[in-house]
N, C-alpha and C. Protein backbone atom coordinates (compact mmCIF):
# COMPACT_ATOMS: atom_id res chain seq x y z
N UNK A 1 67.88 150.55 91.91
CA UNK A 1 69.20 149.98 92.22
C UNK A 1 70.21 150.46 91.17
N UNK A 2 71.36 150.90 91.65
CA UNK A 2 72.51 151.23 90.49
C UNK A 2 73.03 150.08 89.88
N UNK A 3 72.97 148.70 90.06
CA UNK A 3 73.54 147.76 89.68
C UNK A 3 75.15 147.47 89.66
N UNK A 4 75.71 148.71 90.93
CA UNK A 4 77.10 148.42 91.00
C UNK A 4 77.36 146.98 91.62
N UNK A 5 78.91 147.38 91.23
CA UNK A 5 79.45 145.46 91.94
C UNK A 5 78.91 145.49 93.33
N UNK A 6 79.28 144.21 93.45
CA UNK A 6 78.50 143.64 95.16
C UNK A 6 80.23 143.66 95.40
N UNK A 7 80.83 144.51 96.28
CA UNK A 7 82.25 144.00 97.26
C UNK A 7 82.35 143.22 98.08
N UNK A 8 82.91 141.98 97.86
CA UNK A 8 83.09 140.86 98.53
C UNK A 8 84.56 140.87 99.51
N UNK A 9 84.44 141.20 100.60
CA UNK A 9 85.97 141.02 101.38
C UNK A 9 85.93 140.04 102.09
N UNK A 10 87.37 139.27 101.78
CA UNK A 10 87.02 138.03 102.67
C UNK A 10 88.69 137.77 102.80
N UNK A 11 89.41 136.67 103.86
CA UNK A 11 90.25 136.47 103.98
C UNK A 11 90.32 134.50 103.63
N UNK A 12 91.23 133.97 102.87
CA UNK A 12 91.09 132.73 102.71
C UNK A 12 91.17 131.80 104.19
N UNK A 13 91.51 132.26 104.76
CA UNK A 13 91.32 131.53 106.29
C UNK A 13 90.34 131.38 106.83
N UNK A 14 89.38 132.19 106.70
CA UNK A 14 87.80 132.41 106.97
C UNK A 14 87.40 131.11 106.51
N UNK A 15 87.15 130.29 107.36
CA UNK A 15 86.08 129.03 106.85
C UNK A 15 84.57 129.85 106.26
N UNK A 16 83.81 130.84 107.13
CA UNK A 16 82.75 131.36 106.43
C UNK A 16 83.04 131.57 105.66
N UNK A 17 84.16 132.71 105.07
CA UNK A 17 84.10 133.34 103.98
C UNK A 17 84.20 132.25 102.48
N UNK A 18 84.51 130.96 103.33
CA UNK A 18 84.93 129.77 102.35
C UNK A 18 83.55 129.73 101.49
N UNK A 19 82.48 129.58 102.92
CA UNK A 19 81.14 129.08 102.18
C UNK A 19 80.50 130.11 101.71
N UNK A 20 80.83 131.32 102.10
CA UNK A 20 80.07 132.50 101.20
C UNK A 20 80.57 132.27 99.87
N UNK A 21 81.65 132.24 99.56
CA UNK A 21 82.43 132.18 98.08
C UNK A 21 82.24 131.06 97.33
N UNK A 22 81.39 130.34 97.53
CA UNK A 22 80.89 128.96 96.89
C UNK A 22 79.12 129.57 96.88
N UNK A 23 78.79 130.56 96.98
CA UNK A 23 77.38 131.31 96.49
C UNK A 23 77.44 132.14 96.06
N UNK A 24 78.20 133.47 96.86
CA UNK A 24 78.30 134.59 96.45
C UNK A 24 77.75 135.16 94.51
N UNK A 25 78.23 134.19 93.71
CA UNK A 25 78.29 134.98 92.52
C UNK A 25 76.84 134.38 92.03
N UNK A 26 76.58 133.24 92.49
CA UNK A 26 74.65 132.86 91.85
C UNK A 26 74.03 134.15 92.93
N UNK A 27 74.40 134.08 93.65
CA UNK A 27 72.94 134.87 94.11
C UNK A 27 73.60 136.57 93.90
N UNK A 28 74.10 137.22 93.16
CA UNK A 28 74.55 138.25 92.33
C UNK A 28 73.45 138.47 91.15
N UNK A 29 74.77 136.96 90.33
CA UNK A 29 74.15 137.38 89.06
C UNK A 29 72.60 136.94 88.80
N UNK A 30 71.86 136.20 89.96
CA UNK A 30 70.26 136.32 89.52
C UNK A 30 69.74 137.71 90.06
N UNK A 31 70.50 138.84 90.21
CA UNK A 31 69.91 139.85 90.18
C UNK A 31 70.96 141.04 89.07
N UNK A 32 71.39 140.51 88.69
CA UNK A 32 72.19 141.59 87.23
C UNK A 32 73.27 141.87 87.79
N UNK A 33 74.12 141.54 88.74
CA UNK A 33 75.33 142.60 89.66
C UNK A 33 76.56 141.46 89.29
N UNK A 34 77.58 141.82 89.72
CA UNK A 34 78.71 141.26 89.51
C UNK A 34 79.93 141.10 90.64
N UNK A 35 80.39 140.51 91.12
CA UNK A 35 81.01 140.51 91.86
C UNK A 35 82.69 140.38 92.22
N UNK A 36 83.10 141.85 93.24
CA UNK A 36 84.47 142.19 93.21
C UNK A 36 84.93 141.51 94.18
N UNK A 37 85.58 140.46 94.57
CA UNK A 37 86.21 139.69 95.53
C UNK A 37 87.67 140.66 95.73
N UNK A 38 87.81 140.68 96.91
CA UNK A 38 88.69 141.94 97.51
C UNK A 38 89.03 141.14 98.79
N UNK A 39 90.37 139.91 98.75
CA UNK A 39 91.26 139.43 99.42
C UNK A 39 91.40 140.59 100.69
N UNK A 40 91.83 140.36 101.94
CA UNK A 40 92.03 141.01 103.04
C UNK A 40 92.79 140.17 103.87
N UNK A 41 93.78 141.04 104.68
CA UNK A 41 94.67 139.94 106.05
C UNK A 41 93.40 140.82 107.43
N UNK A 42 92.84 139.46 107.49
CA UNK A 42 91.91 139.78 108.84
C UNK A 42 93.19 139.95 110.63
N UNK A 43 94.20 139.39 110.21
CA UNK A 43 95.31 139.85 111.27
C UNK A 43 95.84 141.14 111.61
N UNK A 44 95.54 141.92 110.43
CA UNK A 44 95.64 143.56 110.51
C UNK A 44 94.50 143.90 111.10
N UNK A 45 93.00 143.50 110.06
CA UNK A 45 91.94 144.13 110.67
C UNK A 45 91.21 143.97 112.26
N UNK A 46 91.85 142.47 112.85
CA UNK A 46 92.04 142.46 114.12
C UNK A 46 92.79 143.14 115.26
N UNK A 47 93.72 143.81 114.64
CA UNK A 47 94.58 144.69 115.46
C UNK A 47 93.66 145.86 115.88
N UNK A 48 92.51 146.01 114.79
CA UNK A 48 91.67 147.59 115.14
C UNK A 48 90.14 146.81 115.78
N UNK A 49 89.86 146.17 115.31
CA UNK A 49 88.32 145.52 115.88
C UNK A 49 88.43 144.62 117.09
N UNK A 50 89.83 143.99 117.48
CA UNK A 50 89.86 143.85 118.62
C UNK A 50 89.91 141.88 118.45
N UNK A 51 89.94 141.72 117.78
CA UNK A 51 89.97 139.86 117.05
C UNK A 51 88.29 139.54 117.00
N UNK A 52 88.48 138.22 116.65
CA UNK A 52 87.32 137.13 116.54
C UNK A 52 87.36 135.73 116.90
N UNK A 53 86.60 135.39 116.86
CA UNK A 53 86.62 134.10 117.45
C UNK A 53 87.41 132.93 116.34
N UNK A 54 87.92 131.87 116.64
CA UNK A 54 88.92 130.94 115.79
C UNK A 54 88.84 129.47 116.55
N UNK A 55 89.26 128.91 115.72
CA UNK A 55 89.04 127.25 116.00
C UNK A 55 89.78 127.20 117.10
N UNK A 56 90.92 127.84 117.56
CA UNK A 56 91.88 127.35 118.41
C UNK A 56 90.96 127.86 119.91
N UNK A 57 90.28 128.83 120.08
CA UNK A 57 89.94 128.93 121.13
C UNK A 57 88.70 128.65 121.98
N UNK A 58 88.99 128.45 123.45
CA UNK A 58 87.86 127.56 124.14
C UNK A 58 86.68 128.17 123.68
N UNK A 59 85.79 126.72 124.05
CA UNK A 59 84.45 126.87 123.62
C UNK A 59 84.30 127.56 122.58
N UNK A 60 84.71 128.78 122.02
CA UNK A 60 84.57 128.80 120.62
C UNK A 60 85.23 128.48 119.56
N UNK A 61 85.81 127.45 119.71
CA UNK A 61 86.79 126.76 118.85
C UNK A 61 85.61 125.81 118.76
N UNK A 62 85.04 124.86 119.75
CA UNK A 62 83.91 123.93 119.42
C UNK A 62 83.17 124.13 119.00
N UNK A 63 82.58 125.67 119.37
CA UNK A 63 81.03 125.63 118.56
C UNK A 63 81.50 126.12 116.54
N UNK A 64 82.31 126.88 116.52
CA UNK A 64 82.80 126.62 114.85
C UNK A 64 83.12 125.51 114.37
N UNK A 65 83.71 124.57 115.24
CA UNK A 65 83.67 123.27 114.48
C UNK A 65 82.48 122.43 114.77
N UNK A 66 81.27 122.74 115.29
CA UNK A 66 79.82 122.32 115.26
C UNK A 66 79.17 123.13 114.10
N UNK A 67 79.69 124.48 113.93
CA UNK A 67 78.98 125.18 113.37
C UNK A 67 79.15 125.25 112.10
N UNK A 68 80.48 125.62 112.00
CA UNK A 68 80.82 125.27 110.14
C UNK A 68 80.56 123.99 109.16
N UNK A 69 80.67 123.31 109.88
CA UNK A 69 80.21 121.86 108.68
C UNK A 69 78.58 121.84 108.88
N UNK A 70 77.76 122.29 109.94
CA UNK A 70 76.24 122.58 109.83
C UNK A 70 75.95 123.28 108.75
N UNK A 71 76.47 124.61 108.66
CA UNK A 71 75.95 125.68 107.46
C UNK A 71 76.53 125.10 106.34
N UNK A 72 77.69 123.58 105.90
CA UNK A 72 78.05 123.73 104.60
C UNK A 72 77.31 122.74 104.10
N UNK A 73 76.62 121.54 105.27
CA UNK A 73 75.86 120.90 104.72
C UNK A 73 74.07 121.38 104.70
N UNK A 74 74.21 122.30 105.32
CA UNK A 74 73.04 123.47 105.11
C UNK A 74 73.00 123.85 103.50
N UNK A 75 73.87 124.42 103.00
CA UNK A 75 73.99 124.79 101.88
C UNK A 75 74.85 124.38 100.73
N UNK A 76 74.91 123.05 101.15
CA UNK A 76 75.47 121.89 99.81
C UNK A 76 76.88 122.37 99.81
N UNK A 77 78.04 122.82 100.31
CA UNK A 77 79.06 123.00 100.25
C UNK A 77 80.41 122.08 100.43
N UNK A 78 81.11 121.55 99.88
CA UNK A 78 82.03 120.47 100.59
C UNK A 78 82.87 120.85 101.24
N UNK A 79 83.05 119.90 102.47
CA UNK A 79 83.98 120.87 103.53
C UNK A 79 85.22 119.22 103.95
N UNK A 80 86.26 119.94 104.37
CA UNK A 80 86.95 118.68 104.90
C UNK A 80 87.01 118.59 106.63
N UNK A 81 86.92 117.28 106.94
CA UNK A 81 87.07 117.08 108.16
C UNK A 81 88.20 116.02 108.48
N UNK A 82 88.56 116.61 109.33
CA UNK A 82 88.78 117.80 110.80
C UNK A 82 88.85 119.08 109.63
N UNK A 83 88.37 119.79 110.13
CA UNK A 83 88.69 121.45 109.71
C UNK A 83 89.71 121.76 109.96
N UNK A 84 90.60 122.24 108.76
CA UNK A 84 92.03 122.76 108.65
C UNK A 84 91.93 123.94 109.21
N UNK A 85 92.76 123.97 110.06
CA UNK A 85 93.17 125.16 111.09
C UNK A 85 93.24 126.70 110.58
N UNK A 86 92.56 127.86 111.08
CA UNK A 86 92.89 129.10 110.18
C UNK A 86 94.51 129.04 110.02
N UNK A 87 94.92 129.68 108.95
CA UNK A 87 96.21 130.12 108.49
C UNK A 87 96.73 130.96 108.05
N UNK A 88 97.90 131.19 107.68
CA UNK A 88 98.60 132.67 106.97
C UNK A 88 98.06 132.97 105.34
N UNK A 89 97.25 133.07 105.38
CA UNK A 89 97.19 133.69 104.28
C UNK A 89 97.70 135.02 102.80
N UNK A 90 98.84 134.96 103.19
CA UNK A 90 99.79 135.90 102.68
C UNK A 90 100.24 135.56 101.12
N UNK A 91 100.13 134.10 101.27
CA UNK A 91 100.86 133.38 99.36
C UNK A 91 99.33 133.83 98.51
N UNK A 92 98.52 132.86 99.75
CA UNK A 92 97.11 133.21 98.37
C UNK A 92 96.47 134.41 98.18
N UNK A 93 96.75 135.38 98.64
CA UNK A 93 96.15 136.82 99.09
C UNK A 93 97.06 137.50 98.27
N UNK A 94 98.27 137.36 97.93
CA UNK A 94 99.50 137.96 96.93
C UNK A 94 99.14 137.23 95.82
N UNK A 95 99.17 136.17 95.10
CA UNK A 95 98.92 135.63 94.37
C UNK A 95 97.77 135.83 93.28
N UNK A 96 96.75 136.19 94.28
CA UNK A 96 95.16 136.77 93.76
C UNK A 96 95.35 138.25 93.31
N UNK A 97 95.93 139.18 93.78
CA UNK A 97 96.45 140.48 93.50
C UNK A 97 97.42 140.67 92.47
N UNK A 98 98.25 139.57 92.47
CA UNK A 98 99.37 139.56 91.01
C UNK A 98 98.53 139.33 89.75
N UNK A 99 97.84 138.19 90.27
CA UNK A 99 96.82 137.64 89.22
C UNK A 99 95.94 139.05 88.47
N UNK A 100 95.63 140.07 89.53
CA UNK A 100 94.54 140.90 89.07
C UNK A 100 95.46 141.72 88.32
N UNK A 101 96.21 142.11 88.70
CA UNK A 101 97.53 143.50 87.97
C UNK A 101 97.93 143.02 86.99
N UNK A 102 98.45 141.76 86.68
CA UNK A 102 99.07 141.09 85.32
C UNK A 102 97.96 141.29 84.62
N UNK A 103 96.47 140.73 84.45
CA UNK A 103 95.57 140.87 83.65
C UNK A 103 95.63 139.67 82.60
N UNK A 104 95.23 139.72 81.46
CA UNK A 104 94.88 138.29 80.94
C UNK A 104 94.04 137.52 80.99
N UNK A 105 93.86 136.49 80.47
CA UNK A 105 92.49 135.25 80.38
C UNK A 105 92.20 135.15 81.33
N UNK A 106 92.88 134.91 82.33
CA UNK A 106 92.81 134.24 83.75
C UNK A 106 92.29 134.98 84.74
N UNK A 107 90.97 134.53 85.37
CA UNK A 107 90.02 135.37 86.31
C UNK A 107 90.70 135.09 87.23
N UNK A 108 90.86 136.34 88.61
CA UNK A 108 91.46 136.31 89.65
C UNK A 108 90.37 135.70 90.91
N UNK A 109 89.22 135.53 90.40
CA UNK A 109 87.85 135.24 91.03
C UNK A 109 87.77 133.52 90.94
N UNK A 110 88.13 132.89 90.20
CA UNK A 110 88.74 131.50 89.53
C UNK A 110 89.53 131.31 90.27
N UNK A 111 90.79 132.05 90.72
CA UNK A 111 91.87 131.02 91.36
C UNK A 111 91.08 131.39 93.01
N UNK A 112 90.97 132.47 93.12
CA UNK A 112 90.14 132.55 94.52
C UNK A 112 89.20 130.80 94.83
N UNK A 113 88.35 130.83 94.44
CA UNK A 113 87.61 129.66 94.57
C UNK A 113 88.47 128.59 94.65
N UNK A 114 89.28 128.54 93.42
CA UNK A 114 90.32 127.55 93.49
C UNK A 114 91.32 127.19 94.97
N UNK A 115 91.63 128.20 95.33
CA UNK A 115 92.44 128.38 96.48
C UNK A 115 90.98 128.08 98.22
N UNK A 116 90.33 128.19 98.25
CA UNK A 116 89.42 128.71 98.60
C UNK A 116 89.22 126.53 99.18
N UNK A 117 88.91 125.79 98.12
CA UNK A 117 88.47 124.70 97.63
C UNK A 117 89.44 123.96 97.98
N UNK A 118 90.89 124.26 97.73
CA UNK A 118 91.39 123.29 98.05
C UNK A 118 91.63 123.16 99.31
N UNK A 119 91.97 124.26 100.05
CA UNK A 119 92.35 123.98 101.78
C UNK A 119 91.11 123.96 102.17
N UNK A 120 89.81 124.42 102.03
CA UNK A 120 88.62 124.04 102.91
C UNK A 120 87.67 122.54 102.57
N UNK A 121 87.94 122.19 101.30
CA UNK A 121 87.50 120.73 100.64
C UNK A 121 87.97 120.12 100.81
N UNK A 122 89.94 120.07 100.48
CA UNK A 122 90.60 119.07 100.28
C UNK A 122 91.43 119.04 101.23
N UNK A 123 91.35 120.49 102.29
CA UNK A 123 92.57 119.91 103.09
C UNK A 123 93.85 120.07 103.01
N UNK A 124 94.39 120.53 102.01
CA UNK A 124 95.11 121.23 101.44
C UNK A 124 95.81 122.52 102.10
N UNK A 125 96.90 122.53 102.82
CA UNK A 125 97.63 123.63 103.29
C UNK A 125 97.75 125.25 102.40
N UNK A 126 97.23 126.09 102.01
CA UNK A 126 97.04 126.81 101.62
C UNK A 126 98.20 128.03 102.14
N UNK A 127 98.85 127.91 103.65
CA UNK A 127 99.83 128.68 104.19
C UNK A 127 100.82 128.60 102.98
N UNK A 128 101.29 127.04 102.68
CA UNK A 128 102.50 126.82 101.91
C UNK A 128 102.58 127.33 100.57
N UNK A 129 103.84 128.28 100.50
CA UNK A 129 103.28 128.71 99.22
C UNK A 129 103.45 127.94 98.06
N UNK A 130 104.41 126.60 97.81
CA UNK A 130 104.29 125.59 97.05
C UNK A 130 102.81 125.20 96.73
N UNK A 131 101.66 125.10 97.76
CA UNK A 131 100.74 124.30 97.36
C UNK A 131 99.78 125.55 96.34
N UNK A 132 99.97 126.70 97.06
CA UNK A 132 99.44 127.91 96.16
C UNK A 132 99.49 127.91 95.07
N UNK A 133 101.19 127.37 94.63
CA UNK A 133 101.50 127.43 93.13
C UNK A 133 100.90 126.28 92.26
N UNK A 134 100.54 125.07 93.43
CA UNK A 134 100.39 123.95 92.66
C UNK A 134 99.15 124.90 92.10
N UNK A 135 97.97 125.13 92.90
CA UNK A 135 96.68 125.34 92.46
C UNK A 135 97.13 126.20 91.30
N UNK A 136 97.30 127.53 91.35
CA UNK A 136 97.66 128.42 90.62
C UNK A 136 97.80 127.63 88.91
N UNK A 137 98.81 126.49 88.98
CA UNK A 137 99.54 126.22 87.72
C UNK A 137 98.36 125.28 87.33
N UNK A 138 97.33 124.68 88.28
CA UNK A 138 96.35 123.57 87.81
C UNK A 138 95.57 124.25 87.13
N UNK A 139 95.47 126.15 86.78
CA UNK A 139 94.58 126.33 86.25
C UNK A 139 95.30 127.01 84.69
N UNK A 140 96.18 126.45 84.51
CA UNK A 140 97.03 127.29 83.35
C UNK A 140 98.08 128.28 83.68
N UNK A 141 97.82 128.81 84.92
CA UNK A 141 98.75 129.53 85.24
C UNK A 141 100.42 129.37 85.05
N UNK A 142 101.41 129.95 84.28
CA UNK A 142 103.11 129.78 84.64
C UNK A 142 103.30 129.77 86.27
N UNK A 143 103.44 128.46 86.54
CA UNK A 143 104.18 128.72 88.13
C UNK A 143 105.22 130.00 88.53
N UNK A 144 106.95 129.59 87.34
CA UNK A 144 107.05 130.24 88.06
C UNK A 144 106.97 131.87 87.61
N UNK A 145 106.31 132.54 87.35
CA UNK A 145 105.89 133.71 86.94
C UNK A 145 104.92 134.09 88.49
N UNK A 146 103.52 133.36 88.69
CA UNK A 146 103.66 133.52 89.90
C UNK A 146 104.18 133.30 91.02
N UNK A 147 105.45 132.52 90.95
CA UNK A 147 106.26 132.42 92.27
C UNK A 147 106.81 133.95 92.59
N UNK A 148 106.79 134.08 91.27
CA UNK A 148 108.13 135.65 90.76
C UNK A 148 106.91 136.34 91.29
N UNK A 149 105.40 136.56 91.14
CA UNK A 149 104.22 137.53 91.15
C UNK A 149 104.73 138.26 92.75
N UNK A 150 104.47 136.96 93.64
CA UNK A 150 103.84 137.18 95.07
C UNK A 150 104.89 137.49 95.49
N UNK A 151 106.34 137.87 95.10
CA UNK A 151 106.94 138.56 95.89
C UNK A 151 107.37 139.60 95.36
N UNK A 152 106.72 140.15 94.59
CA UNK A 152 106.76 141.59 93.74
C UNK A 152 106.51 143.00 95.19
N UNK A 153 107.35 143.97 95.14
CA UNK A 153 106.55 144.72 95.79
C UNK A 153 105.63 145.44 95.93
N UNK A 154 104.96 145.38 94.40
CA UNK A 154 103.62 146.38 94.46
C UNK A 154 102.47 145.22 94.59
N UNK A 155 102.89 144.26 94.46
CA UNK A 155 102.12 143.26 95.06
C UNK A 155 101.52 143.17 96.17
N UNK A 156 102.72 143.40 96.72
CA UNK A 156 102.57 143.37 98.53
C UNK A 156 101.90 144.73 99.18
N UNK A 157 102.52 145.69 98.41
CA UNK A 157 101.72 147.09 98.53
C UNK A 157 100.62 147.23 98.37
N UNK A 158 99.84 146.03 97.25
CA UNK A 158 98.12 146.27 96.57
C UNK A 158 97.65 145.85 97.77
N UNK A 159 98.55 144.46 98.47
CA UNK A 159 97.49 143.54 99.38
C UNK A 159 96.98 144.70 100.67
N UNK A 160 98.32 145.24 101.03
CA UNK A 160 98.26 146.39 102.19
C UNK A 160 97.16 147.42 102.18
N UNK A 161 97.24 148.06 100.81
CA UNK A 161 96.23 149.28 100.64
C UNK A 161 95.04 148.28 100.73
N UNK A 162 94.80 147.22 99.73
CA UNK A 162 93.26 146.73 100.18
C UNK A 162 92.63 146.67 101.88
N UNK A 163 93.69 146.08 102.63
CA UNK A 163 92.92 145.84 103.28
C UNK A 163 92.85 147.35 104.36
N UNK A 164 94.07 148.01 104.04
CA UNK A 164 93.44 149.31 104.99
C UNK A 164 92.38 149.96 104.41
N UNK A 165 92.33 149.83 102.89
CA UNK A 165 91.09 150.65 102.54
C UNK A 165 89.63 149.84 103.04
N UNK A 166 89.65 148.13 102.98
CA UNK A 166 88.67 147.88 103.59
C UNK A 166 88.22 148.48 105.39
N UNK A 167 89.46 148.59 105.65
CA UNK A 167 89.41 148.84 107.48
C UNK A 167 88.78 150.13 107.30
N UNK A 168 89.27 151.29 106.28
CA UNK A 168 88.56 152.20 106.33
C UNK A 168 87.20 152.31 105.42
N UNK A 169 86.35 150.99 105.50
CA UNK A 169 84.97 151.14 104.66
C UNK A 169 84.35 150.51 106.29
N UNK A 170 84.85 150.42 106.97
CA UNK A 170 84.40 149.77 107.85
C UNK A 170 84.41 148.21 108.46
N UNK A 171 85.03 147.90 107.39
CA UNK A 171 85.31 145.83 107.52
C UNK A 171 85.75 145.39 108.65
N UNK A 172 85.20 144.54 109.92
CA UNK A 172 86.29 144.21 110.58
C UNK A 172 85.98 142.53 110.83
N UNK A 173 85.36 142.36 109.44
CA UNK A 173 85.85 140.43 109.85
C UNK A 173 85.21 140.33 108.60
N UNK A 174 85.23 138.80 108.15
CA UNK A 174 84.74 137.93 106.84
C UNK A 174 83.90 136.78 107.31
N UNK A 175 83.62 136.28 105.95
CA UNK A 175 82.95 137.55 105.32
C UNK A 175 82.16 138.79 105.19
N UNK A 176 82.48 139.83 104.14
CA UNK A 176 81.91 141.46 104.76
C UNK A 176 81.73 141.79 103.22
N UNK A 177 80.48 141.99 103.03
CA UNK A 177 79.95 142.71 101.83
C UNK A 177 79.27 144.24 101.85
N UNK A 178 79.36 144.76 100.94
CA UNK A 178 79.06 146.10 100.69
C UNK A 178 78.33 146.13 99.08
N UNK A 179 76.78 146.49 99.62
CA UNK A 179 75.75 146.21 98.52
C UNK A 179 75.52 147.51 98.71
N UNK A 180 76.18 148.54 97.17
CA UNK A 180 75.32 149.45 97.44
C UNK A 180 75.40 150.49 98.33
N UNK A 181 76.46 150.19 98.86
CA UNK A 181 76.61 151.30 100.21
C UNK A 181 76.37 150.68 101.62
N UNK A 182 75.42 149.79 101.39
CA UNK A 182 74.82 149.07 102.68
C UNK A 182 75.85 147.62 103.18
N UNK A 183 76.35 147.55 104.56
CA UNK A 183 77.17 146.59 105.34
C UNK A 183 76.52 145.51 105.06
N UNK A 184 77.69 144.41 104.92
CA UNK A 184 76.61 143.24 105.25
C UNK A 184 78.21 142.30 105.55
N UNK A 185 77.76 141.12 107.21
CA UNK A 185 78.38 140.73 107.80
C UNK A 185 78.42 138.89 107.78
N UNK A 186 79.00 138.15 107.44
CA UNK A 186 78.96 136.77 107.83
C UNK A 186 78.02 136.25 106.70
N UNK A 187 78.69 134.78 106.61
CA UNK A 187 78.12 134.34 105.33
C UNK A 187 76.65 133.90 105.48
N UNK A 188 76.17 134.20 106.93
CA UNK A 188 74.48 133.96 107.51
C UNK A 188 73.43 135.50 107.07
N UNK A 189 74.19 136.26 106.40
CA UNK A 189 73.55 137.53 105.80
C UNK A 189 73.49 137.28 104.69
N UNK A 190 73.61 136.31 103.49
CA UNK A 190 73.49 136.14 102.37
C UNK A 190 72.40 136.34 102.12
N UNK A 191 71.13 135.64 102.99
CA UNK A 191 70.08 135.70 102.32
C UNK A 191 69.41 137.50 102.63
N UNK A 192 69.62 137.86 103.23
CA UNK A 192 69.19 139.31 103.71
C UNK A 192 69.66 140.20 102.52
N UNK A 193 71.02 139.66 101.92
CA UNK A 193 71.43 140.43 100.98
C UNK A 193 70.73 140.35 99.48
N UNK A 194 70.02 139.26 99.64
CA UNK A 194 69.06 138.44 98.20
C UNK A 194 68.25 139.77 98.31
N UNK A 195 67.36 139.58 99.94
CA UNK A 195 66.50 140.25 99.90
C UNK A 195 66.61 141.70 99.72
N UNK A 196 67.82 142.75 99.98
CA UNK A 196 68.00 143.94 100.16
C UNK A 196 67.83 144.14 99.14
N UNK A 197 68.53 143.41 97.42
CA UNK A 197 68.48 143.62 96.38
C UNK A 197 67.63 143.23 95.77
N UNK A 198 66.38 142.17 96.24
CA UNK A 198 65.22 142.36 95.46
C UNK A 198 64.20 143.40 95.72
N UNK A 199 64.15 143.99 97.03
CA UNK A 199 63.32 145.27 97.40
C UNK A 199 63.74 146.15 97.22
N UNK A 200 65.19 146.28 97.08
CA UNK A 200 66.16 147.78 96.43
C UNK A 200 66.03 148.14 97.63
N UNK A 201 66.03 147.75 99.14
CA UNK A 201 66.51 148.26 100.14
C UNK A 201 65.15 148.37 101.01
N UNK A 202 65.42 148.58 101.73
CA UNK A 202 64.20 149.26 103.57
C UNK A 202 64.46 149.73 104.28
């Protein structure tokens, strides 16, 4: 195994990608790897893969809301109910990217979770970019420095190139990891991914 990063793409609207990102980094670092969380607007990458399924729509709007609070109490995760509706993810997806370019104490992988936690735990509107900032500033962050971040234009430019460069690794939903070279789809491949990296592949 090369022990490169594990690429984590995920969009904060993704209820999966919610519960992948509440594991993702234990089941990494019990194998030596590290992990690059790489924000994405799944509304672009739907324009090329053709969409996915979402709370709002029949019958599969029910079975995700059967299905998502199964896998979080499957895997110890706190989730809020009613399940907050997917959303725009544009404040926290800019925000996480300013965070990475400024540099400093402050892990951009930290407010992820953070952001991540509050609209899928608490319920918490995550569209608004006020509530973004609240999280943001709950972790030390200068508010308004990131108010000033997320509307930077190379900001907005990082978020763009990420996610076309994910469209062109192949990504077309979240969560979507890349171990190694090898795809890996939905936060129900986690464990496949334990296993790819304890056999170094098959």
């Amino acid at each position: 195994m090369s022990g490169a990063p594990i690429d984590f793409y995920f969009d904060f609207a993704s209820p999966y990608a919610y519960l992948a990102s509440a594991r993702i980094d234990a089941l990494a670092g019990r194998w030596g790897r590290v992990v690059r969380w790489r924000p994405i607007l799944l509304g672009a990458v739907f324009k090329i893969s053709g969409g996915m399924p979402n709370l709002n729509k029949p019958l599969q709007g029910d079975y995700l809301r059967h299905d998502v609070p199964r896998c979080a109490r499957l895997w110890g995760v706190p989730l809020h109910q009613p399940l907050p509706a997917p959303f725009p993810s544009l404040a926290a997806s800019r925000a996480f990217y300013w965070l990475d370019q400024a540099g400093g104490e402050h892990s951009p992988a930290a407010l992820a979770r953070a952001l991540f936690h509050a609209h899928w735990a608490e319920g918490r509107d995550m569209a608004l970019p006020e509530n973004v900032l609240d999280v943001a500033a709950s972790l030390g962050l200068d508010r308004d420095a990131v108010e000033a971040g997320i509307a930077e234009t190379a900001v907005k430019d990082r978020l763009r190139v990420e996610t076309e460069t994910a469209i062109s690794r192949g990504v077309f939903g979240a969560p979507f990891f890349v171990v190694d070279g090898e795809p890996f789809w939905g936060a129900d491949r986690m464990d496949q991914i334990e296993e790819w990296l304890r056999r170094g592949g098959w």
